[in-house]
PDB file of N, CA and C in Angstrom:
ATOM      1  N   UNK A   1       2.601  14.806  12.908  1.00  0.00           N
ATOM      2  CA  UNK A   1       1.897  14.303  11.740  1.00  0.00           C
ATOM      3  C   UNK A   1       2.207  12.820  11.573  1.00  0.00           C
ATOM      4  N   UNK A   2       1.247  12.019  11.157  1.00  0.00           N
ATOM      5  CA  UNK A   2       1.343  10.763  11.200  1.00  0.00           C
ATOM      6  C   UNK A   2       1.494  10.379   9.588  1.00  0.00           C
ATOM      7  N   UNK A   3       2.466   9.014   9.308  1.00  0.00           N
ATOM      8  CA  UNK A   3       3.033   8.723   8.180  1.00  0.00           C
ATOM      9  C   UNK A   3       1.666   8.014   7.005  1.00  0.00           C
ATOM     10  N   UNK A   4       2.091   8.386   5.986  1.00  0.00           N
ATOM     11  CA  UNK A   4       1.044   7.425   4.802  1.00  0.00           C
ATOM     12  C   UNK A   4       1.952   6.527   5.103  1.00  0.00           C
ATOM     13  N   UNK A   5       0.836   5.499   4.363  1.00  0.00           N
ATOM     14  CA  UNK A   5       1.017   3.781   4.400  1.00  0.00           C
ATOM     15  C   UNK A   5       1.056   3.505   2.982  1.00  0.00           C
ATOM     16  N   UNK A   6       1.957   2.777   2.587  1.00  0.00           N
ATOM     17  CA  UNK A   6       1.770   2.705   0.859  1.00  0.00           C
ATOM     18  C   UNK A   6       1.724   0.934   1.091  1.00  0.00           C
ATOM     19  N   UNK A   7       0.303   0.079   0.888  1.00  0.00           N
ATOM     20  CA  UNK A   7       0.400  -1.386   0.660  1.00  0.00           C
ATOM     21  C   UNK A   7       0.873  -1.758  -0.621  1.00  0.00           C
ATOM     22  N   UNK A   8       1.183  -2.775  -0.910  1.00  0.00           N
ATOM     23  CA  UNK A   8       1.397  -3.429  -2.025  1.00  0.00           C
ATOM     24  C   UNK A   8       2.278  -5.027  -1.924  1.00  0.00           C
ATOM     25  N   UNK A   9       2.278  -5.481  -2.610  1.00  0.00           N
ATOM     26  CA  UNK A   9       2.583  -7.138  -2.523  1.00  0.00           C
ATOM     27  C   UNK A   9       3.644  -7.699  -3.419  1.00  0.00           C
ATOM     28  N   UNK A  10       3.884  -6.668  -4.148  1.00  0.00           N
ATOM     29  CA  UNK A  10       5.132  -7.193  -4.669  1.00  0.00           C
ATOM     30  C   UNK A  10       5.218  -7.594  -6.342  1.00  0.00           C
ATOM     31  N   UNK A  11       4.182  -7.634  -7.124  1.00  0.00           N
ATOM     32  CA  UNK A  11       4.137  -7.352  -8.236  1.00  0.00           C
ATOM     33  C   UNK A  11       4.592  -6.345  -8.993  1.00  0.00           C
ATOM     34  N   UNK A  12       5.138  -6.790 -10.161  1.00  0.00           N
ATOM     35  CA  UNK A  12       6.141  -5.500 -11.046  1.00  0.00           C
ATOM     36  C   UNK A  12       5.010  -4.061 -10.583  1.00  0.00           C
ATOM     37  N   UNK A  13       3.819  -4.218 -10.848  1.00  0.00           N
ATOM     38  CA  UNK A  13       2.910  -3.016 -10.574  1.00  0.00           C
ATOM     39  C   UNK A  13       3.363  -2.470  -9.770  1.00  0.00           C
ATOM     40  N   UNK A  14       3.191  -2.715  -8.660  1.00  0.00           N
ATOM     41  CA  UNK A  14       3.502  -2.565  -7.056  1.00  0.00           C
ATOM     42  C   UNK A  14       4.560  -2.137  -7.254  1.00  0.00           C
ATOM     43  N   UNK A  15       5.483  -2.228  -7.521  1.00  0.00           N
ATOM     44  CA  UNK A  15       6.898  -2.635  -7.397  1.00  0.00           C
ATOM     45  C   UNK A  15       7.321  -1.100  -8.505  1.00  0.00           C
ATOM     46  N   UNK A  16       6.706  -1.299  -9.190  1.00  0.00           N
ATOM     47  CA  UNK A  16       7.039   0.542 -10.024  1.00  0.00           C
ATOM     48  C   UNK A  16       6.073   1.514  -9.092  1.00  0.00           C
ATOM     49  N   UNK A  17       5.088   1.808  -9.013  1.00  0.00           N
ATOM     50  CA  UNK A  17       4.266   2.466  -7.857  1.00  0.00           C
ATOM     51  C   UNK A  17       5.560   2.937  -6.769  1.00  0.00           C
ATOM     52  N   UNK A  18       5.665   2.011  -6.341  1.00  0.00           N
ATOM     53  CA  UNK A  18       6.404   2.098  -4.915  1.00  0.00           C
ATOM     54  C   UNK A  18       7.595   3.105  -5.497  1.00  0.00           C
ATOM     55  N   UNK A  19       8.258   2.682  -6.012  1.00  0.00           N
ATOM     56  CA  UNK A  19       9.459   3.740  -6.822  1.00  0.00           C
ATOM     57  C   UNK A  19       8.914   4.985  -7.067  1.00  0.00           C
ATOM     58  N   UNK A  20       7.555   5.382  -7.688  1.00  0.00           N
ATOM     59  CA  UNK A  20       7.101   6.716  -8.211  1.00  0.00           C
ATOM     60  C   UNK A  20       6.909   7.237  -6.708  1.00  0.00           C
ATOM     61  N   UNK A  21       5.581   6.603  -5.590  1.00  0.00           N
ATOM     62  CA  UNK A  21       5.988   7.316  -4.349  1.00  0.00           C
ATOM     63  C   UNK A  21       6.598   8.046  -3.689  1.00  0.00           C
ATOM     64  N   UNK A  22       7.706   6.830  -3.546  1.00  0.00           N
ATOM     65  CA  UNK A  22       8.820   7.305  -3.430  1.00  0.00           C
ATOM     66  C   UNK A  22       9.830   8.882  -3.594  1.00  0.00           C
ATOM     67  N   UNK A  23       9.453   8.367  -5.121  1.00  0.00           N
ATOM     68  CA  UNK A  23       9.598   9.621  -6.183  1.00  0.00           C
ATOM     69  C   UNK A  23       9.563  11.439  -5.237  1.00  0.00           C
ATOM     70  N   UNK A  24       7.754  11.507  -5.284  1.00  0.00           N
ATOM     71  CA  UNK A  24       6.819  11.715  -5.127  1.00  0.00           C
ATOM     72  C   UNK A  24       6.935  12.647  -3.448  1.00  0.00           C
ATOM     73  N   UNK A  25       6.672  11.347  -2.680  1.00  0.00           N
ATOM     74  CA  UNK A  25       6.755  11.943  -1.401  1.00  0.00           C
ATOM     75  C   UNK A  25       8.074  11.930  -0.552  1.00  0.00           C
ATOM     76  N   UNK A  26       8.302  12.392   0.557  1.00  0.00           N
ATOM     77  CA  UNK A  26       9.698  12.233   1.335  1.00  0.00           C
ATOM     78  C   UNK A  26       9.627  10.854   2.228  1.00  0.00           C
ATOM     79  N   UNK A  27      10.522   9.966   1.364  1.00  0.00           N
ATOM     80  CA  UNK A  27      10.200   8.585   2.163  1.00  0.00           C
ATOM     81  C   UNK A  27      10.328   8.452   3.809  1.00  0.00           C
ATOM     82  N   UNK A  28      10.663   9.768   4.412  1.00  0.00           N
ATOM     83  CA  UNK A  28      10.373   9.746   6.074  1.00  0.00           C
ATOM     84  C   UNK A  28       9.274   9.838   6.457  1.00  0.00           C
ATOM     85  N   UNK A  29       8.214  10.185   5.278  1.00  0.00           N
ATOM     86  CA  UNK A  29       6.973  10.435   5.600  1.00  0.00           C
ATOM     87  C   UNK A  29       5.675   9.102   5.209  1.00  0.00           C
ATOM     88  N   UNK A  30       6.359   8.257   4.898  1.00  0.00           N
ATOM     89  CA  UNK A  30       5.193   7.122   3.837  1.00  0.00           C
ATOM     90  C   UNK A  30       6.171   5.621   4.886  1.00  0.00           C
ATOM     91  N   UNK A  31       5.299   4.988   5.082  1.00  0.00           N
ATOM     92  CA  UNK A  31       5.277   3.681   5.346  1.00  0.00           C
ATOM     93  C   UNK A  31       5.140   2.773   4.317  1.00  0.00           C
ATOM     94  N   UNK A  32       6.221   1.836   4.246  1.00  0.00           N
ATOM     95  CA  UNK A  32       6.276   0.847   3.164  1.00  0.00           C
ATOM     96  C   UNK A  32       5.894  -0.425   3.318  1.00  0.00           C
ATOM     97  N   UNK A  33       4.667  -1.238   3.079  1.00  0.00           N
ATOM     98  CA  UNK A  33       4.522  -2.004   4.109  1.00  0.00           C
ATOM     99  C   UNK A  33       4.241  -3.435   2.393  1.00  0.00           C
ATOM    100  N   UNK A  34       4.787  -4.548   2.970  1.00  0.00           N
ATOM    101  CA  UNK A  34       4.744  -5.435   1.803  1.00  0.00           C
ATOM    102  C   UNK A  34       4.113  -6.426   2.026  1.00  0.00           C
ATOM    103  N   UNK A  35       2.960  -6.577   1.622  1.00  0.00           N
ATOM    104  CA  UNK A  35       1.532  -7.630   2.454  1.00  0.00           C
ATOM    105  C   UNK A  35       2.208  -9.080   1.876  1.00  0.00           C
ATOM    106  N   UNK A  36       2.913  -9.403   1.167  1.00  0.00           N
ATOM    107  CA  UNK A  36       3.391 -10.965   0.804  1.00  0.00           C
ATOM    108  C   UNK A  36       4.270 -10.767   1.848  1.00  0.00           C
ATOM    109  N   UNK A  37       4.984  -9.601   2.296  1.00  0.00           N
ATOM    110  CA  UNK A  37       6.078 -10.545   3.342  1.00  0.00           C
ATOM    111  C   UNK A  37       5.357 -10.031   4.910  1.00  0.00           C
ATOM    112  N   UNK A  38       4.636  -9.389   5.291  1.00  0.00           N
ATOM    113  CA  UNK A  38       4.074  -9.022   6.482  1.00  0.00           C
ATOM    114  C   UNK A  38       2.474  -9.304   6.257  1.00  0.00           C
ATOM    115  N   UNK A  39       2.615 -10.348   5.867  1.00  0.00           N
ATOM    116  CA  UNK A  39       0.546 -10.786   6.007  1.00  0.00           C
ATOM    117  C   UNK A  39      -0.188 -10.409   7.163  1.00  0.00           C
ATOM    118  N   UNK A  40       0.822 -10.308   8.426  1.00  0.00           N
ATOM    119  CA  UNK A  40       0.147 -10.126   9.866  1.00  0.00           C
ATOM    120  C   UNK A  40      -0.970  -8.612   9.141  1.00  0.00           C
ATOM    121  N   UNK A  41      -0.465  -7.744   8.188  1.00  0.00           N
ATOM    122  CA  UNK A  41      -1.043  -6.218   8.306  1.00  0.00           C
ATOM    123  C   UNK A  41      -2.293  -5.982   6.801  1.00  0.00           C
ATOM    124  N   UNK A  42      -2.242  -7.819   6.154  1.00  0.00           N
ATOM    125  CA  UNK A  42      -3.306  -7.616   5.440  1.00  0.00           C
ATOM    126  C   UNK A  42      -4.867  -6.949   6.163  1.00  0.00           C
ATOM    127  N   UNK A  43      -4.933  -7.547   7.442  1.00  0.00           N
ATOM    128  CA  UNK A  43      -6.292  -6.867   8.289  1.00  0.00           C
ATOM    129  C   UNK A  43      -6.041  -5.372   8.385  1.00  0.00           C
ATOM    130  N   UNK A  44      -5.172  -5.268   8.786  1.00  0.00           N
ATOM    131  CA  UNK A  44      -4.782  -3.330   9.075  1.00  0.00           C
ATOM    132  C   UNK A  44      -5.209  -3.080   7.984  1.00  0.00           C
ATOM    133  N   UNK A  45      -4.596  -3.332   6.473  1.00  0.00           N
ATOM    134  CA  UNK A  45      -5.051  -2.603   4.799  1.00  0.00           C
ATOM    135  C   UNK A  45      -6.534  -2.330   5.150  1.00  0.00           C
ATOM    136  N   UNK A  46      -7.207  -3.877   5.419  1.00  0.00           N
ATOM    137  CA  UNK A  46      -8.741  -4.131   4.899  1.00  0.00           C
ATOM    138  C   UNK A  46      -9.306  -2.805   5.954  1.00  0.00           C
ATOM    139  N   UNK A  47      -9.391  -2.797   7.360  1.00  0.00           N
ATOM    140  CA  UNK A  47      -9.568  -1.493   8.108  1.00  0.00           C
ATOM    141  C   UNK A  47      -9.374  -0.341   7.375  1.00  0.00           C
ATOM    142  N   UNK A  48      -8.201   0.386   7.064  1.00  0.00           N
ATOM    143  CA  UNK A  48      -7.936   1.383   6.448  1.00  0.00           C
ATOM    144  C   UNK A  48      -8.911   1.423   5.160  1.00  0.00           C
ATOM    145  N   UNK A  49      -9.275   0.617   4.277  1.00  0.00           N
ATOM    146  CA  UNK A  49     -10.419   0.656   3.344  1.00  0.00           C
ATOM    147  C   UNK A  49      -9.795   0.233   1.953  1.00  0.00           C
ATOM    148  N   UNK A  50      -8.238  -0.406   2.477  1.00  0.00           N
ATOM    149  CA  UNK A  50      -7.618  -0.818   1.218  1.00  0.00           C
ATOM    150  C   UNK A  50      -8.690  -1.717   0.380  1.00  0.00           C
ATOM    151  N   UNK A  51      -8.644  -2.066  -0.772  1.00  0.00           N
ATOM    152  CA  UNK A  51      -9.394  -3.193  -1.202  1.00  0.00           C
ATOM    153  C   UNK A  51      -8.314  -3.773  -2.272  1.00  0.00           C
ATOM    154  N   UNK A  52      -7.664  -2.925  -2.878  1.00  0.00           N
ATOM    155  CA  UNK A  52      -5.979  -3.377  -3.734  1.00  0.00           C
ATOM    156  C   UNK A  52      -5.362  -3.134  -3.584  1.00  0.00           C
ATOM    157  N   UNK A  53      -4.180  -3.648  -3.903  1.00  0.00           N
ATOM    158  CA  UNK A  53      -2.926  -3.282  -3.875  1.00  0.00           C
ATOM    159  C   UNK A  53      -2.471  -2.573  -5.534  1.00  0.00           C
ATOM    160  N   UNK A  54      -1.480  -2.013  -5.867  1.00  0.00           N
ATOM    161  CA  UNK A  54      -0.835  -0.792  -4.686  1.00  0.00           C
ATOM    162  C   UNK A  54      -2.147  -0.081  -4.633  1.00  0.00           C
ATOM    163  N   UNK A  55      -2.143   0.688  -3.032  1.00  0.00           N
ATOM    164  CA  UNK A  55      -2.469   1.261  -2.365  1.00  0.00           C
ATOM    165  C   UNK A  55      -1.888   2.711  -1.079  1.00  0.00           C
ATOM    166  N   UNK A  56      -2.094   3.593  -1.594  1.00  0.00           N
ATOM    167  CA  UNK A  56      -1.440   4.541  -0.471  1.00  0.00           C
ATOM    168  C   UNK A  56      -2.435   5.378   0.398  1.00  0.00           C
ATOM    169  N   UNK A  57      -2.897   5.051   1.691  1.00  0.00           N
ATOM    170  CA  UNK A  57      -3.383   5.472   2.804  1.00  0.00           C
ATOM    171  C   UNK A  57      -2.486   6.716   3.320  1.00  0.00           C
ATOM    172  N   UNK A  58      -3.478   7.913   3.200  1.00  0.00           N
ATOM    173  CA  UNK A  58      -2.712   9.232   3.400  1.00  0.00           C
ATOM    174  C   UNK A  58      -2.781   9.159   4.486  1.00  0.00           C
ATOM    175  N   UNK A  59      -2.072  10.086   5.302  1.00  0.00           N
ATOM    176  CA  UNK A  59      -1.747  10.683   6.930  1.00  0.00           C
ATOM    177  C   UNK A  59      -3.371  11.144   7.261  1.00  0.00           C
ATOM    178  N   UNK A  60      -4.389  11.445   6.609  1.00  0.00           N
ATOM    179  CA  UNK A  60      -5.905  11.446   6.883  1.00  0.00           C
ATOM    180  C   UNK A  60      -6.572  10.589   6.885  1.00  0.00           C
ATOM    181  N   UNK A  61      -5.836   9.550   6.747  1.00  0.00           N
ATOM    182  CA  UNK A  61      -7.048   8.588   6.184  1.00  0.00           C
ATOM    183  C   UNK A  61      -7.590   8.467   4.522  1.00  0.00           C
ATOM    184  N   UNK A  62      -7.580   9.242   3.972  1.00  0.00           N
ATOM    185  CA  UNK A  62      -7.797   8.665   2.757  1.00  0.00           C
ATOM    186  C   UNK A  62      -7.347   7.357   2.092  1.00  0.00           C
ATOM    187  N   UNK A  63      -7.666   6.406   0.919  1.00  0.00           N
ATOM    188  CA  UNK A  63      -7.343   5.766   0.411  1.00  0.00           C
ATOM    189  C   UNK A  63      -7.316   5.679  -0.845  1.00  0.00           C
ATOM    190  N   UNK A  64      -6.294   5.805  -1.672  1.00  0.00           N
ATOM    191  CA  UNK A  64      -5.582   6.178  -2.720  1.00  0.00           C
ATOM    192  C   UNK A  64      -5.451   4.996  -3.209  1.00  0.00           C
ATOM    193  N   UNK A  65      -6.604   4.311  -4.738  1.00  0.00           N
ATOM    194  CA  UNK A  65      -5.728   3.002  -4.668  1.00  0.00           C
ATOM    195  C   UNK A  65      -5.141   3.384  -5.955  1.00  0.00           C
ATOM    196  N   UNK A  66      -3.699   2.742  -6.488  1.00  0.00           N
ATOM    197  CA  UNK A  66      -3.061   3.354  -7.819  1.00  0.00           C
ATOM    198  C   UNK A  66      -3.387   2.148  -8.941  1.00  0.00           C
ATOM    199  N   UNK A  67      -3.638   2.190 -10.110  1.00  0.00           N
ATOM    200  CA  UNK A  67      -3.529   1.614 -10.991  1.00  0.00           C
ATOM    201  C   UNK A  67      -4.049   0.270 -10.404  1.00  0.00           C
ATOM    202  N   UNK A  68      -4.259  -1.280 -10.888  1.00  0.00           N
ATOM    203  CA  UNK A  68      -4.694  -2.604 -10.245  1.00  0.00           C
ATOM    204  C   UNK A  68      -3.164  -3.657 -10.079  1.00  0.00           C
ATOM    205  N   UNK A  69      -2.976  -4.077  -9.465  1.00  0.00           N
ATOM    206  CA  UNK A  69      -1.765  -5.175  -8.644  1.00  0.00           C
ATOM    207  C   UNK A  69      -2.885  -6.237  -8.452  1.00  0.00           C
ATOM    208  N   UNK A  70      -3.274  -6.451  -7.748  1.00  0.00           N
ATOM    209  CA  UNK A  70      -4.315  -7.373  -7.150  1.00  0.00           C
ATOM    210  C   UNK A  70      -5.389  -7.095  -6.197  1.00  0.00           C
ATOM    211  N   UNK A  71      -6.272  -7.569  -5.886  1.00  0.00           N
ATOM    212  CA  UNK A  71      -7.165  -7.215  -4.644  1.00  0.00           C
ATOM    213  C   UNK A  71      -6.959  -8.003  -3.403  1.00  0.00           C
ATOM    214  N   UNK A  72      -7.164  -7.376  -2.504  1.00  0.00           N
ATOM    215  CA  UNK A  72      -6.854  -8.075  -1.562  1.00  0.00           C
ATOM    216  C   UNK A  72      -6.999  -9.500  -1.064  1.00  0.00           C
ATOM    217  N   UNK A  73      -8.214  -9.782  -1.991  1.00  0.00           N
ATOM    218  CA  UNK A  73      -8.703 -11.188  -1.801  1.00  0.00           C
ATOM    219  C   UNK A  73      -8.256 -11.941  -2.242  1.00  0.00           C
ATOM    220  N   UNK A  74      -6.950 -11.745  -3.412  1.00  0.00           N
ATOM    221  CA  UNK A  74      -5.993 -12.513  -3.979  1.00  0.00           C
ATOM    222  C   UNK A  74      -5.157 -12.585  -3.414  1.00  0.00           C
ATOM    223  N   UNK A  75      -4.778 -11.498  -2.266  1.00  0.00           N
ATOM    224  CA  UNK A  75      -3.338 -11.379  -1.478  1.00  0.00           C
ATOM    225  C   UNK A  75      -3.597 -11.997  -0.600  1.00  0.00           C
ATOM    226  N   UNK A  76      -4.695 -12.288   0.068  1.00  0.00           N
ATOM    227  CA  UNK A  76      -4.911 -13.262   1.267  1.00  0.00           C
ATOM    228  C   UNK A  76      -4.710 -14.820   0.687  1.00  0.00           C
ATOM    229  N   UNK A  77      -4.548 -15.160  -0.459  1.00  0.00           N
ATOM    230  CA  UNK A  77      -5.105 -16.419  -0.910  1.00  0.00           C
ATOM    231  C   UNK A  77      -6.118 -17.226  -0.976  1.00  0.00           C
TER     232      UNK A  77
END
């Protein structure tokens, strides 16, 4: 089985999200990925169908976006 992806950038939003996840799922199973410090994987989000952050991309593919952080088009600058 392949891991969820949880994006997010680092805003208090983000930044509580990520904790409930956490919470939530078994962090061996979720990818934590932080688009302000790994920009290389803002393109990977936009593929997956992210459009905000936080965001959690299930092990299907789905895209889960939680509450608003920013959109991606703010995270790119």
């Amino acid at each position: 089985m392949s891991k969820s992806i949880f994006y997010h950038a680092g805003c208090p939003v983000c930044v509580s999200a990520e904790h409930d996840i956490l919470n939530l799922i078994n962090p061996d199973a979720v990818e934590i990925v932080h688009l302000g410090e790994d920009r290389s994987k803002i393109e990977q989000a936009e593929r997956a169908g992210v459009k905000s952050v936080p965001a959690l991309v299930t092990s299907n593919g789905n895209v889960l976006h939680i509450n608003f952080g920013a959109s991606l088009e703010d995270v790119k600058g």
